[in-house]
Protein backbone atom coordinates (compact mmCIF):
# COMPACT_ATOMS: atom_id res chain seq x y z
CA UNK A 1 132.70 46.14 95.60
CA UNK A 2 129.66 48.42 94.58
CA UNK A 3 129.58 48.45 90.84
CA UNK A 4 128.31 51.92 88.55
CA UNK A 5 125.19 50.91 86.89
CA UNK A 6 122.12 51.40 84.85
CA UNK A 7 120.08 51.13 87.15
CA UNK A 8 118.17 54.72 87.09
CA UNK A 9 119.07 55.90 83.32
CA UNK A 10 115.36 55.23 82.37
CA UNK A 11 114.63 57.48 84.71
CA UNK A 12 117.52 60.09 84.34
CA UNK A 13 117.05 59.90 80.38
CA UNK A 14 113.36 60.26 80.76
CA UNK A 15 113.99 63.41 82.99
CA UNK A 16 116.30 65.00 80.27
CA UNK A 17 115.99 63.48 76.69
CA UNK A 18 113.61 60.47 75.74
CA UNK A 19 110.65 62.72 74.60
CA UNK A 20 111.15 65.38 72.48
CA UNK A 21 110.47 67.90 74.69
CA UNK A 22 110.88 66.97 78.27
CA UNK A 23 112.79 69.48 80.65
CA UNK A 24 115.19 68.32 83.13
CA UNK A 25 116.45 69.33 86.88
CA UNK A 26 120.04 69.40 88.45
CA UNK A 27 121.48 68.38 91.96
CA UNK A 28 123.77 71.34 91.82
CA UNK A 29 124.74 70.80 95.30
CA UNK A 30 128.99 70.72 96.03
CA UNK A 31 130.85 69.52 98.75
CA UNK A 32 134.26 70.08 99.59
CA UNK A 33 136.68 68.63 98.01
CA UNK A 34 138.57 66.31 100.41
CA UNK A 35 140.83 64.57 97.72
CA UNK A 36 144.77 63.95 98.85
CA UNK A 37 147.45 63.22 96.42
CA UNK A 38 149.49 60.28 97.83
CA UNK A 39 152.31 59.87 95.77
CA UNK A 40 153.08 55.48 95.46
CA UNK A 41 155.58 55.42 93.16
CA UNK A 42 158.01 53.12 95.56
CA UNK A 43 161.35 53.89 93.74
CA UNK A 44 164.48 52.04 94.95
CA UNK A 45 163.94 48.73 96.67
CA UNK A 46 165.43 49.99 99.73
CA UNK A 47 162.90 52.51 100.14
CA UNK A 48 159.42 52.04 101.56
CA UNK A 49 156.28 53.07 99.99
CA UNK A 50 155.07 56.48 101.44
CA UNK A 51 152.00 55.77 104.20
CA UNK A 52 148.55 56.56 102.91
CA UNK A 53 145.57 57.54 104.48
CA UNK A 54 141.94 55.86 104.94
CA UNK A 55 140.75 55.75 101.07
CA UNK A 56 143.52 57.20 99.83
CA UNK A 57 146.01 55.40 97.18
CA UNK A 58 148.28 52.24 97.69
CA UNK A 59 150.49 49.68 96.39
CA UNK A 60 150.96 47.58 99.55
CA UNK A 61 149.16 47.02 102.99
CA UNK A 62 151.97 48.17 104.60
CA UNK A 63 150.92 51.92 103.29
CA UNK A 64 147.49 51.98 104.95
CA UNK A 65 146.80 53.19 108.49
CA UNK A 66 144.25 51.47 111.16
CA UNK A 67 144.37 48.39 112.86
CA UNK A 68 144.31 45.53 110.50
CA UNK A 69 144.38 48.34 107.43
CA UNK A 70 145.45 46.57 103.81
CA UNK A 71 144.96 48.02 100.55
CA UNK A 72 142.42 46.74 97.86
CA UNK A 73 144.64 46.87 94.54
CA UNK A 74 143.50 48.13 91.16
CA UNK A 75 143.03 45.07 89.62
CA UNK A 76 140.17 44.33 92.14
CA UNK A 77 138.52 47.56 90.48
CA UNK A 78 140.09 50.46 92.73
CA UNK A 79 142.62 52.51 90.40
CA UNK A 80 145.11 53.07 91.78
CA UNK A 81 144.87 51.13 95.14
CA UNK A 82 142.25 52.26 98.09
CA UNK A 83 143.14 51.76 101.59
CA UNK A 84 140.84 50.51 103.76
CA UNK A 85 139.91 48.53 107.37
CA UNK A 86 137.97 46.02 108.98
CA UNK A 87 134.58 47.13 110.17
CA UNK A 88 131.84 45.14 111.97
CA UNK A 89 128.33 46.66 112.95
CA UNK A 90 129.85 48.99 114.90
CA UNK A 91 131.09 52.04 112.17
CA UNK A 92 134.07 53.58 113.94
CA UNK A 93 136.89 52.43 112.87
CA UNK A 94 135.55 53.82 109.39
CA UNK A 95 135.42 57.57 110.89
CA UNK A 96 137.95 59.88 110.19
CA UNK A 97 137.25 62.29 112.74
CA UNK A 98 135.07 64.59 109.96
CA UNK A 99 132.97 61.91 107.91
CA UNK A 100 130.78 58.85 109.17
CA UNK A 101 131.90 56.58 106.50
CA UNK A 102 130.02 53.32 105.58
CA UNK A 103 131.01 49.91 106.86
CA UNK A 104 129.54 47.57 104.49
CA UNK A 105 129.25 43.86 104.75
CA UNK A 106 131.21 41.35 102.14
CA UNK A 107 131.99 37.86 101.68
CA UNK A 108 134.83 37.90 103.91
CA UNK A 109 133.36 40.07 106.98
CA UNK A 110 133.19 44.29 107.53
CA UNK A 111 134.85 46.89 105.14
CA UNK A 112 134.80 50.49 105.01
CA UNK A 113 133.99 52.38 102.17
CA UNK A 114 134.10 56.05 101.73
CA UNK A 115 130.55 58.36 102.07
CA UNK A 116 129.69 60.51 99.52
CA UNK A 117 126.95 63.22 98.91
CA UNK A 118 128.38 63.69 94.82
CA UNK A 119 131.75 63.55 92.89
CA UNK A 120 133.42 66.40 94.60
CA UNK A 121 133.67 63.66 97.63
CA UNK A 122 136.03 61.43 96.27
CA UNK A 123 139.02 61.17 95.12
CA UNK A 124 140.02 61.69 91.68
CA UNK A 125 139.11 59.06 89.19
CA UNK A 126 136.74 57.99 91.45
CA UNK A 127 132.58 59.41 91.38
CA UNK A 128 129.71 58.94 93.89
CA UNK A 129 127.19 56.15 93.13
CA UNK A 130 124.38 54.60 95.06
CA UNK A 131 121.77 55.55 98.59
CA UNK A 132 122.86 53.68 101.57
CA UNK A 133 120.29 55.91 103.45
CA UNK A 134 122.88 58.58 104.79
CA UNK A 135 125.21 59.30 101.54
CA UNK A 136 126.38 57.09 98.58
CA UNK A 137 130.20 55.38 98.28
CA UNK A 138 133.12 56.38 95.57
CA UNK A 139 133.57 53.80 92.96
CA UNK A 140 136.52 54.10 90.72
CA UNK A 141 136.17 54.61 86.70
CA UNK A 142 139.21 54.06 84.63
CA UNK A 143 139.62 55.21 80.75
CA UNK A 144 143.40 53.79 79.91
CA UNK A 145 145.73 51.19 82.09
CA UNK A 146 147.86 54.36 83.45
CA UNK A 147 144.57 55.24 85.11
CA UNK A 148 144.39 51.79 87.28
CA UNK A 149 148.40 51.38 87.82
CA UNK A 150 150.32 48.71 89.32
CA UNK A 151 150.16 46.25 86.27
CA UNK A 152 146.13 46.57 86.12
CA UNK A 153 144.33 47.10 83.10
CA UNK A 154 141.35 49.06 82.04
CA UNK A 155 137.89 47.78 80.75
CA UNK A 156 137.68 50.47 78.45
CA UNK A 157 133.91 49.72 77.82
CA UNK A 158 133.02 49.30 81.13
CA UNK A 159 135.75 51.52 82.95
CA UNK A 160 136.49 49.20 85.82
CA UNK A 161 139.58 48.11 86.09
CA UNK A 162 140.71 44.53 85.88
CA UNK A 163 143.84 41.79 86.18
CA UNK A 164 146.16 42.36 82.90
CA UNK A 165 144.77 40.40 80.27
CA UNK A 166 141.13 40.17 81.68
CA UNK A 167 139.27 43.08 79.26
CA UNK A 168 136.71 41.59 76.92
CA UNK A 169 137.73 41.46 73.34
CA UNK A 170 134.82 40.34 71.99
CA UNK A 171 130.49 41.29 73.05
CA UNK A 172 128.53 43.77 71.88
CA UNK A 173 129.87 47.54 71.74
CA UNK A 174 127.84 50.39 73.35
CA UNK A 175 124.50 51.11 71.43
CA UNK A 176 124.54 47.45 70.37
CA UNK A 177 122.09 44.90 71.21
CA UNK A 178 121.74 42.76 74.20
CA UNK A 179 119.52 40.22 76.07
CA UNK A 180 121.67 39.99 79.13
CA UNK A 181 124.48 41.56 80.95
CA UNK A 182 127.01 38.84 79.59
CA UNK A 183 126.34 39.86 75.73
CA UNK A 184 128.58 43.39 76.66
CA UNK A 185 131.96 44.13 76.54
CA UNK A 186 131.08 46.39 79.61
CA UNK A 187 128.78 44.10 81.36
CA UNK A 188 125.56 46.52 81.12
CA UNK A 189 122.83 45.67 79.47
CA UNK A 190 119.71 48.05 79.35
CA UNK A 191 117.07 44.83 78.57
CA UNK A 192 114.50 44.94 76.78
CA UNK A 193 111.70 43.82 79.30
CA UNK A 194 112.78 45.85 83.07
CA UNK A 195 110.64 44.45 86.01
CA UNK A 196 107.91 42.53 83.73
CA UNK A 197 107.39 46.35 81.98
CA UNK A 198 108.70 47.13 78.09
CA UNK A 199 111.70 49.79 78.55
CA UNK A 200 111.22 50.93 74.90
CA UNK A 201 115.26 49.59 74.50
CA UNK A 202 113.81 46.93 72.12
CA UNK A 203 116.05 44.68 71.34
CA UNK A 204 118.26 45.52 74.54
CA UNK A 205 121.59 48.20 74.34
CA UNK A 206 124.84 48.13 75.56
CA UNK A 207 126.09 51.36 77.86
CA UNK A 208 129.40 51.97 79.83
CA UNK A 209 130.52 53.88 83.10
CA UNK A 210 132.16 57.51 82.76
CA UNK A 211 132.54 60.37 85.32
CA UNK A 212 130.68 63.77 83.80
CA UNK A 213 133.71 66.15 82.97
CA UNK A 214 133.02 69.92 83.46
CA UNK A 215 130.58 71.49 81.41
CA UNK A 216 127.20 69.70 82.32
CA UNK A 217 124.54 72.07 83.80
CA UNK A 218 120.40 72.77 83.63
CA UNK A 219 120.70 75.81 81.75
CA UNK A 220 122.59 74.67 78.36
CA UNK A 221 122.86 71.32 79.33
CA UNK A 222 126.50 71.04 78.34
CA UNK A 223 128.87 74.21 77.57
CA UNK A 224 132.46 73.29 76.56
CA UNK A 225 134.59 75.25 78.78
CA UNK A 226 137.59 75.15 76.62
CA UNK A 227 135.34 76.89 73.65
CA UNK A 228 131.79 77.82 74.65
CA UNK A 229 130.90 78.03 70.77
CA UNK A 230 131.54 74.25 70.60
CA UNK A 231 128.05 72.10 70.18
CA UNK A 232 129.82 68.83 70.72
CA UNK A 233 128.61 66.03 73.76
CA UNK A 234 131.72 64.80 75.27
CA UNK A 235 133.28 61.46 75.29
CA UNK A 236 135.21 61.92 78.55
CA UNK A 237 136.29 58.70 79.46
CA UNK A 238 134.44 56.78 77.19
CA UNK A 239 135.47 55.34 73.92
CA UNK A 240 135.70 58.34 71.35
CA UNK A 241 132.76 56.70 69.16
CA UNK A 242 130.15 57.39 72.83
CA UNK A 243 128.54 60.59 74.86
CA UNK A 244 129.43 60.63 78.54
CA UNK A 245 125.51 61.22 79.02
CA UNK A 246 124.37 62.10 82.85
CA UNK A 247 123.29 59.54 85.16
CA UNK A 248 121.45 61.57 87.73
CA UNK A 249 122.75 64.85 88.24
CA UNK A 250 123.80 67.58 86.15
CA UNK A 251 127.36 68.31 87.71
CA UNK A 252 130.87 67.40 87.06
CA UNK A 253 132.64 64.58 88.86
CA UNK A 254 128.78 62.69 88.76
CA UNK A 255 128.25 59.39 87.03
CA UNK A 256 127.55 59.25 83.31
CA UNK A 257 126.69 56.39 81.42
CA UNK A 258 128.49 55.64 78.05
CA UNK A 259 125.94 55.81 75.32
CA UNK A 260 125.96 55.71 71.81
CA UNK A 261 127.14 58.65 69.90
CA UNK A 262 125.33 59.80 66.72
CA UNK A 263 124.59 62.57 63.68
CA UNK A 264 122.05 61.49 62.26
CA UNK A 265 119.17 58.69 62.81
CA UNK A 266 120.42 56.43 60.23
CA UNK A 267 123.38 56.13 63.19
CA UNK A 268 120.84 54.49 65.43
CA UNK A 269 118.90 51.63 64.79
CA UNK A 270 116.07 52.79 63.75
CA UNK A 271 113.78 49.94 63.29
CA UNK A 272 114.06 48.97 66.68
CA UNK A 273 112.42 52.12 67.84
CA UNK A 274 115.90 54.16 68.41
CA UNK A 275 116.43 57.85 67.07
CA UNK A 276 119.13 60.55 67.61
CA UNK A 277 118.65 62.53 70.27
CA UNK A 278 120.15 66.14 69.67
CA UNK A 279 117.79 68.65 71.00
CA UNK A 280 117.08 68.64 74.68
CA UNK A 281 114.07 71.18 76.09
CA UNK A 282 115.68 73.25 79.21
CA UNK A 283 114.62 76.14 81.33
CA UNK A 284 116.28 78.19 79.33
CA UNK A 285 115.15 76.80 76.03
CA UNK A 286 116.01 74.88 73.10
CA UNK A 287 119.44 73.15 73.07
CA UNK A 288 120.85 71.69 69.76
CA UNK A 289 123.92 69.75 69.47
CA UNK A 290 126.15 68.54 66.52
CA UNK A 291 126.37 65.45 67.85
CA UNK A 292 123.27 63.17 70.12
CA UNK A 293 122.81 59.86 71.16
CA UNK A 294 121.11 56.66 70.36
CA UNK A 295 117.74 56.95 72.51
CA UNK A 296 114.03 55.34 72.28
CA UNK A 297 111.26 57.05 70.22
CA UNK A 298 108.05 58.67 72.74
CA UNK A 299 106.09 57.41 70.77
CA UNK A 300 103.31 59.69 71.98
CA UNK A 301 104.55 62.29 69.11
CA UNK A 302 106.01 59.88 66.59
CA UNK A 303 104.95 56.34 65.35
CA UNK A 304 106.81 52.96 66.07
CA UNK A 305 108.15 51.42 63.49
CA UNK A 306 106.52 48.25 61.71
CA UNK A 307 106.26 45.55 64.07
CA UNK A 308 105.92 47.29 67.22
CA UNK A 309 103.31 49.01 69.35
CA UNK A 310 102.96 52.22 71.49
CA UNK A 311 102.62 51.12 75.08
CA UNK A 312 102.16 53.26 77.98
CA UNK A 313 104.10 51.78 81.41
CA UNK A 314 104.87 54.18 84.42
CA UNK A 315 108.40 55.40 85.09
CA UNK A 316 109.47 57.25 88.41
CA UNK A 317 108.39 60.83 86.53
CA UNK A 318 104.80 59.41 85.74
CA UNK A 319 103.17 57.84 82.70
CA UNK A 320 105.55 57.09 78.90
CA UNK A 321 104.47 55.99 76.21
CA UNK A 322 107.46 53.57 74.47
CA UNK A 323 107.59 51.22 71.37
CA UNK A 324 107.43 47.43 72.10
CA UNK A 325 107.24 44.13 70.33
């Protein structure tokens, strides 16, 4: 299973928010949208589940087409069931006459996983993470149970679904600290030290998954479509206290990140370097929100706080200056 991750939001925050004036680009590029409803509700016992298709939603193995096809359930982290098949080096069995789709390798053998160029590739509930060279794969995000199905239940803070019963009830929220993965209810942990380097996270901070609703773009950044006048950062999927902040691209359907949401500085913690993010420098100028998130200090414009020190390290955009100890 390929898991959402954190993996590029120094880089994707740096493009669009960590200094105070930074400007940011968008991957507005959309494919079409090849989702299929498959309805699984079985209803009497007598009746069989309706067949599925290749990635498409299950309750039993029985549903999925392809030679040795079985479904991977929700509370393996696919809401709402995925079909799939066996795959070795050779691919085919993973084509569906329009896509290539990946065969990737796990502890028991060959599986196919759906390609992806963005969002718009997968099915709903589901966004497109990762670079296997030619195209990404759709990984599932979940916000309540009803979204996973089938007696599954919802990681709320990390929106994967899980066996009922498994989701954390203890760890550190979003926007709290962390060494390692482990201290998070999600199981993300932006550390403090990345690759030997200072991040400027001092002190570490708990994020979450979420899939960008409609709204995010390079011009305004975000623009509400229900009320354009609006000045609010969404929560989307994420707990109502968090921003469903981009990942990567600008566009709905792509992965956010759950960060902390905040008014005012005194939200974040600022001795540890943190302020409230809630004006972002676009093409189009200025954009203020009512509402920010919990981000490092550049502290190539503003001091650190007592304690720490302004350190340049090198980030895929070029040379930052963060706080560390």
């Amino acid at each position: 299973m390929v898991r959402l991750g954190c993996l590029v939001l120094i880089a994707s925050l740096c493009a669009i928010g960590c200094g105070d004036d930074d400007t940011g680009g968008a991957d507005t590029s959309v494919a079409t949208d090849t989702n299929v409803a498959v309805d699984t509700n079985v209803g009497e016992d007598t009746n069989p589940p309706p067949m599925s298709r290749l990635f498409g939603q299950c309750v039993e193995d029985s549903q999925c087409p392809g030679a040795g096809a079985y479904c991977r359930p929700s509370e393996d982290g696919f809401p709402g069931g995925s079909c799939t098949v066996p795959c070795s080096a050779d691919r085919t069995p993973c084509d569906d006459g329009v896509i290539f789709n990946h065969c990737l390798m796990g502890d028991d053998g060959g599986f196919c996983d759906a390609r992806c160029q963005n969002g718009f590739d997968c099915r709903d509930g589901y966004t497109c993470v990762g670079d296997l060279g030619d195209g990404g794969v759709c990984v599932g995000v979940c916000s309540t149970d009803e979204d996973c199905g089938n007696g599954a239940e919802c990681n709320v803070w990390s929106g994967v679904c899980g066996p009922a019963g498994s989701a954390p009830t203890s760890g550190s929220l979003s926007g709290e600290s962390c060494a390692t993965e482990d201290d998070c209810r999600s199981g993300q942990c932006i550390q403090e030290i990345q690759g030997g380097m200072p991040s400027g996270w001092v002190g570490g901070s708990c994020v979450g998954n979420c899939i960008l609703p409609s709204g995010w773009n390079s011009n305004t950044l975000y623009t509400n479509p229900a009320d354009p006048s609006d000045r609010v950062l969404p929560a989307a999927n994420c707990p109502d206290s968090e921003v469903c902040f981009p990942n990567g691209a600008l566009t709905e359907r792509s992965p956010g990140l759950c960060i902390d949401s905040c008014r005012t500085n005194s939200d974040c913690r600022v001795d540890e370097g943190f302020f409230c993010q809630q004006t972002w420098m676009l093409s189009g100028g200025a954009q203020t929100f009512d509402n920010g998130i919990c981000v490092p200090i550049n502290c190539a414009g503003t001091d650190c706080p007592s304690g720490l020190t302004c350190t340049t390290i090198m980030t895929a955009r070029g040379p930052s200056q963060v706080c560390a100890r």
